[in-house]
Protein backbone atom coordinates (compact mmCIF):
# COMPACT_ATOMS: atom_id res chain seq x y z
CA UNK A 1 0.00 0.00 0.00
CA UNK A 2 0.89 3.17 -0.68
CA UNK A 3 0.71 7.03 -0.82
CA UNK A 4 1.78 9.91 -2.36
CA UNK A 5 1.61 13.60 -0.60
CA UNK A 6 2.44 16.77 -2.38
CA UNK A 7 3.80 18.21 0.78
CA UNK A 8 5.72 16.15 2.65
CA UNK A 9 7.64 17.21 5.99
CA UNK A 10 10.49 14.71 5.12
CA UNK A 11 11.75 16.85 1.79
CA UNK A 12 9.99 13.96 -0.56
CA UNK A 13 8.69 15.43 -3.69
CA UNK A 14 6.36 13.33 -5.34
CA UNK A 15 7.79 9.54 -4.25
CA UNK A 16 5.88 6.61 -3.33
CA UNK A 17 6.08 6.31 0.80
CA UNK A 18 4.96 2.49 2.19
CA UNK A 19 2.21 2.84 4.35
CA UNK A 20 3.66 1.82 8.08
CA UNK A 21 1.83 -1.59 8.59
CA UNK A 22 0.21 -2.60 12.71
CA UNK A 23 0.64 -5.49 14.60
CA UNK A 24 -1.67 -8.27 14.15
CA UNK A 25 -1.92 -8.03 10.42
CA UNK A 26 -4.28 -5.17 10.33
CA UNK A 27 -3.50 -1.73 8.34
CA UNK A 28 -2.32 1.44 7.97
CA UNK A 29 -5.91 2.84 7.80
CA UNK A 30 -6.72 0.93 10.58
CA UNK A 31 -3.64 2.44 12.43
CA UNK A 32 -4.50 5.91 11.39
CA UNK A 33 -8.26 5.59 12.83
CA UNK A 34 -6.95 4.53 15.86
CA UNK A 35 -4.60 7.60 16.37
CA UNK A 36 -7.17 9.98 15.28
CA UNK A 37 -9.54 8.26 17.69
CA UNK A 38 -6.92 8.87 20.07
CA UNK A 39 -6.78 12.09 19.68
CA UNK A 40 -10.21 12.78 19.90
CA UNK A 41 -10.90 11.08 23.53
CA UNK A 42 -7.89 13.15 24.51
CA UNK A 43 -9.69 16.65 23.10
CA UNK A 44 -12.49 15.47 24.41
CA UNK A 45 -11.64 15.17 28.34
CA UNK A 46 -9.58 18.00 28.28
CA UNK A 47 -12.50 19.79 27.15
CA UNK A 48 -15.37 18.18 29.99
CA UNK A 49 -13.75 20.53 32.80
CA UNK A 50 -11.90 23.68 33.17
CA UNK A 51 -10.26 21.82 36.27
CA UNK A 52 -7.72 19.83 33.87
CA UNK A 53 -4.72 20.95 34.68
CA UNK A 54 -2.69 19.51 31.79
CA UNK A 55 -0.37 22.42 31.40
CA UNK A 56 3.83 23.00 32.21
CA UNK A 57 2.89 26.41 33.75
CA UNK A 58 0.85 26.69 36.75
CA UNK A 59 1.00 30.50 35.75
CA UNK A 60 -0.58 29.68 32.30
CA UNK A 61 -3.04 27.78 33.72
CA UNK A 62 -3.88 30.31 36.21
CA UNK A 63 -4.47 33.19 33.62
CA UNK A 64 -6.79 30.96 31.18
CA UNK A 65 -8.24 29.52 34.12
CA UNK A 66 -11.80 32.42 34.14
CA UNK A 67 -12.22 32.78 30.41
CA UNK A 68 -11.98 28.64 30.05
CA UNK A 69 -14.47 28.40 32.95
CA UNK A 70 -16.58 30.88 31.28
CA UNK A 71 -17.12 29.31 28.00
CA UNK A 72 -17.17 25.33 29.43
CA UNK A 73 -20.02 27.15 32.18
CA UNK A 74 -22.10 28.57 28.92
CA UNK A 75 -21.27 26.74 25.54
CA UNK A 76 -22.99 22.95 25.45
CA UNK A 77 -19.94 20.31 24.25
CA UNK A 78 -22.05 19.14 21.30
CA UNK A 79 -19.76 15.89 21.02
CA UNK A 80 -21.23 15.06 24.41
CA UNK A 81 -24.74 16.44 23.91
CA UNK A 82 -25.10 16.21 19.85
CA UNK A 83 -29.09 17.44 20.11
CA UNK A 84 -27.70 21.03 21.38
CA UNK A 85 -25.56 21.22 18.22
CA UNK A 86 -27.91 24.34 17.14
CA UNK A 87 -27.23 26.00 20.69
CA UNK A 88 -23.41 25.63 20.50
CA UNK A 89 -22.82 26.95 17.51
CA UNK A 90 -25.01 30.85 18.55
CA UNK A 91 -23.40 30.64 21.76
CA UNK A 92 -20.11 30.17 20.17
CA UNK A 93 -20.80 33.05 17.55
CA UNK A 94 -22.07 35.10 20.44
CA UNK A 95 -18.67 34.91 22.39
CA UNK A 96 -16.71 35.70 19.22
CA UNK A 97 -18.99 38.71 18.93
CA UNK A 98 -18.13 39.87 22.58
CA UNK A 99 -14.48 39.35 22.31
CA UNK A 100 -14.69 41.43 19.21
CA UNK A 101 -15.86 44.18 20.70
CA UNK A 102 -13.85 44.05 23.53
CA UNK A 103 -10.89 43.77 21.25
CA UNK A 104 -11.58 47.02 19.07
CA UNK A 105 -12.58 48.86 22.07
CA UNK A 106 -9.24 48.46 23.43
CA UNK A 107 -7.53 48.93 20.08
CA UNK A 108 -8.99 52.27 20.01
CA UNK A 109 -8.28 53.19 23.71
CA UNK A 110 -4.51 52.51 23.45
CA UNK A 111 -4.86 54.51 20.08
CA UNK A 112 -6.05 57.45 21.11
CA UNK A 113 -4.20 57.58 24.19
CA UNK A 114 -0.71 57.60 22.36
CA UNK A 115 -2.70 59.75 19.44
CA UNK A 116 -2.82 57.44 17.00
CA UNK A 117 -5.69 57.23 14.29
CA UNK A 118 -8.31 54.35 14.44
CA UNK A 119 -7.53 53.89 10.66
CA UNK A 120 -3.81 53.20 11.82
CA UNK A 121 -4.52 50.97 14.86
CA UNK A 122 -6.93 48.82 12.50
CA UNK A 123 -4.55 48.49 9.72
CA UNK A 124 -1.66 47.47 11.87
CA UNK A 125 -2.62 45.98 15.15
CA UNK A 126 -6.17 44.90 15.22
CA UNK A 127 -5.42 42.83 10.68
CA UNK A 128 -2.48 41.49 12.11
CA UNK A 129 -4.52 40.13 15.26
CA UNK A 130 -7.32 38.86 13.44
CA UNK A 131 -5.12 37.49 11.09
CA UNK A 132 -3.38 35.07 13.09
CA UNK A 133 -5.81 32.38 13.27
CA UNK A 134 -6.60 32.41 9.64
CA UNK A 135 -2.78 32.26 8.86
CA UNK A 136 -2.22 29.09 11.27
CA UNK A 137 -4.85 27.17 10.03
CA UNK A 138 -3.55 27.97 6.49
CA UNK A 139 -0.37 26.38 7.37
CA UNK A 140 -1.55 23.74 8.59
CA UNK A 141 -3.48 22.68 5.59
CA UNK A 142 -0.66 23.59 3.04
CA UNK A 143 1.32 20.81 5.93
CA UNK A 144 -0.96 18.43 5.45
CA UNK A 145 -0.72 18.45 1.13
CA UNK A 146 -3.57 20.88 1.02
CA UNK A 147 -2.19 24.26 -0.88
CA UNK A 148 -4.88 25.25 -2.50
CA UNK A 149 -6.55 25.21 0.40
CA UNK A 150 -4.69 27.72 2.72
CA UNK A 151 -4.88 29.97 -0.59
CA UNK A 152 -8.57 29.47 -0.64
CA UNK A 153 -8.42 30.54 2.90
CA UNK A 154 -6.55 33.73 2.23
CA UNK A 155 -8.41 35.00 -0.62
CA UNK A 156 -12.01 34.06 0.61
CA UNK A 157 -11.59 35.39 3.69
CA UNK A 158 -10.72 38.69 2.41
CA UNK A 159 -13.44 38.93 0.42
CA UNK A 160 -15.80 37.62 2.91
CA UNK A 161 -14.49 40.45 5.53
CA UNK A 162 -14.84 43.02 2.34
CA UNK A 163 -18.13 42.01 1.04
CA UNK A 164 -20.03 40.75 4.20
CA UNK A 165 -18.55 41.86 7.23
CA UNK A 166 -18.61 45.60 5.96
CA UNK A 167 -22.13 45.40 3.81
CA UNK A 168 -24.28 43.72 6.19
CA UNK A 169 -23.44 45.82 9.02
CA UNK A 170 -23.72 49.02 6.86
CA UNK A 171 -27.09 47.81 5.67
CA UNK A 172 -28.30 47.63 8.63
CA UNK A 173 -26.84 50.68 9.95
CA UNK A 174 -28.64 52.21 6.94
CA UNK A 175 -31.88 50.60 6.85
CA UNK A 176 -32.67 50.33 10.80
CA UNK A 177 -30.66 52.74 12.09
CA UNK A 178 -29.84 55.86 10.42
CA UNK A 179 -27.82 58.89 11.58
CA UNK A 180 -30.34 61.21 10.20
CA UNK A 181 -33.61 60.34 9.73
CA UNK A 182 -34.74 59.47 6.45
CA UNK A 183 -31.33 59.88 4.94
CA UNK A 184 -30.12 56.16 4.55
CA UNK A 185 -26.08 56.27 4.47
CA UNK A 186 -23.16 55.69 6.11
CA UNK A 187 -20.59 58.13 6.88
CA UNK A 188 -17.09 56.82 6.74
CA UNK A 189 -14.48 59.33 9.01
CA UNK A 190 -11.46 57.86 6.82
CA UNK A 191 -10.76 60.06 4.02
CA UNK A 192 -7.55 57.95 3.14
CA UNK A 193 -9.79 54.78 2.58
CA UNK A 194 -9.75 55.28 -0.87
CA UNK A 195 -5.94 55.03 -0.98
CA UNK A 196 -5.95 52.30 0.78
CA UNK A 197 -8.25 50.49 -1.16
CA UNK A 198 -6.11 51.34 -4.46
CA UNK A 199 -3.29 49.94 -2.14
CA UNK A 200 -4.92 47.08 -1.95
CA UNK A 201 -6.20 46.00 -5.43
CA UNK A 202 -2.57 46.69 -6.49
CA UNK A 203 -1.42 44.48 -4.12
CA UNK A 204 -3.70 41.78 -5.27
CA UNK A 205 -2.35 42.30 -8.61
CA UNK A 206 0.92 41.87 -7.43
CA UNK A 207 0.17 38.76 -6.17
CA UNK A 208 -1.18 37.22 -9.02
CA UNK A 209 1.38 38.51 -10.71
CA UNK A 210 3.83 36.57 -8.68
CA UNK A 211 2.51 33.40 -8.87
CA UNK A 212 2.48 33.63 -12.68
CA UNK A 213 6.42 34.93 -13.02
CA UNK A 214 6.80 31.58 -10.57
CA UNK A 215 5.01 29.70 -13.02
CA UNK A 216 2.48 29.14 -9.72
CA UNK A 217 4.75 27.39 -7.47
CA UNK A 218 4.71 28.40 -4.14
CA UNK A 219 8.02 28.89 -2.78
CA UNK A 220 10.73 31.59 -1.07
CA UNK A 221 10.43 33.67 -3.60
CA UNK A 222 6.35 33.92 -3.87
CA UNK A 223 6.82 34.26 -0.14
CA UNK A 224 9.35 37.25 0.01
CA UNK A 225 7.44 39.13 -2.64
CA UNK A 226 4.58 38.71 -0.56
CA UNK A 227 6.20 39.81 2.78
CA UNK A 228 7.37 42.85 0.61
CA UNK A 229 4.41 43.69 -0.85
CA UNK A 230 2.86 43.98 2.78
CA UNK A 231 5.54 46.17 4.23
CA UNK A 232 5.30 48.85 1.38
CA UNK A 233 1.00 48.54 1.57
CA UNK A 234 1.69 48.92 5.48
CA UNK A 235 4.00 51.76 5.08
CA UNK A 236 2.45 53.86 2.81
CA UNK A 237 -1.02 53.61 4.04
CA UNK A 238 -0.05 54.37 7.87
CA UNK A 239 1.79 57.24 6.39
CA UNK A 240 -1.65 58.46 4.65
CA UNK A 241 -3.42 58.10 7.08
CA UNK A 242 -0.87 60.12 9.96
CA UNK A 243 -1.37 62.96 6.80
CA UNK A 244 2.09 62.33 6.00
CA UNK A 245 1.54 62.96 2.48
CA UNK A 246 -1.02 65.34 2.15
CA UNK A 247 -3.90 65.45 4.79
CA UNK A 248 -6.95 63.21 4.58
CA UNK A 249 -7.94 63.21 8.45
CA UNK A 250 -8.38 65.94 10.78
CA UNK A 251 -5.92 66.02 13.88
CA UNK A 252 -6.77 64.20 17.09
CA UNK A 253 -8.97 66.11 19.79
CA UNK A 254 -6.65 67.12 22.62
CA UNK A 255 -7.48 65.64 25.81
């Protein structure tokens, strides 16, 4: 038996890899159910109780300790209770929503306290904290032989936060709430937004551009072009935005 990975941690590109055969004649698939059922019952009591104390650093466990308690207290395991399926996945979408908020409210606290624009905070801090989940579980799908995938990721979720996350809440802004009666609009305090979005569609051009002077392999080279494409779009939109250039946001109200 074998099989053939196009990412493969051991360096192999493209060769034939025996499947490691079990005891007792059985095999490999057999082998690999086991370990993933392994896995599984081990996810699965560590998540029954916050009192599993599984961790190196009694400190670590200390500071997760009230959030982990919070959301084994109010979010249903639905592996455990499969009926409340429906109810784990609201509350779970409710606690992303609250830690959202809590997040950009204290991105824009620690922004204006050292006067820096909202605008500037979102673009640096609050994408690159976002990002970070999206960009691990990328990685670990290009690990397991699954590059389009984690590109898939990349993309769509760009245009999902583009398209979705910023229309729907506008629209309803718009339609249910309004900032002046009967005038249904949004007004956007970013004048450099429309740099930024330039910034951005030429950086998506870049990209594809990349991948077809790489003849759409993904290696070091896609990678630094991508890293330097990022810096400049970072650069020059924090610097439009801080008025650097020419001004496109009025100054900071003194405290």
């Amino acid at each position: 038996v074998t099989e053939i990975s196009p990412l493969l941690s051991n360096g192999a590109n493209g060769k034939s890899t025996p499947a490691a055969s079990t005891k007792n004649g059985t095999n490999g698939q057999h082998a690999c159910d086991s370990d993933a059922s392994d896995d599984s019952f081990e996810e699965y009591e560590l998540a029954t109780s916050p009192w599993n104390h599984r961790d190196d650093s009694l400190v670590a466990f200390v500071c997760r300790w009230p959030i982990t308690f919070i959301l084994w207290a109010t979010i249903p395991d639905c592996r455990r209770y499969p009926r409340l399926r429906l109810v784990t996945f609201f509350a779970c979408i409710f606690w992303i929503g609250i830690t959202s908020y809590f997040v950009a409210f204290l991105i824009t606290v620690v922004g204006d306290t050292i006067d820096i624009p909202d605008s500037v905070m979102g673009l640096t801090f609050l994408a690159a904290g976002t990002s970070v989940p999206e960009a691990v579980s990328s990685i670990i799908v290009t690990n397991q032989g699954h590059g389009e995938m984690g590109i898939s990721n990349s993309i769509g979720s760009n245009t999902f936060d583009i398209l979705l996350c910023l229309g729907l809440p506008w629209l309803i802004k718009a339609l249910a709430f309004p900032a002046v009666p009967g005038e249904r609009w949004v007004a956007l305090n970013s004048s450099g937004l429309t740099y930024s979005a330039i910034s951005l569609l030429s950086t998506l051009c870049g990209l594809y551009t990349a991948f077809w002077c790489n003849r759409f392999k993904l290696d070091w080279k896609v990678g630094l072009t991508c890293l330097s494409m990022y810096i400049g779009f970072l650069t020059v939109s924090s610097l439009i935005e801080l008025n650097v250039f020419f001004p496109v946001n009025l100054p900071t109200c003194p405290h």
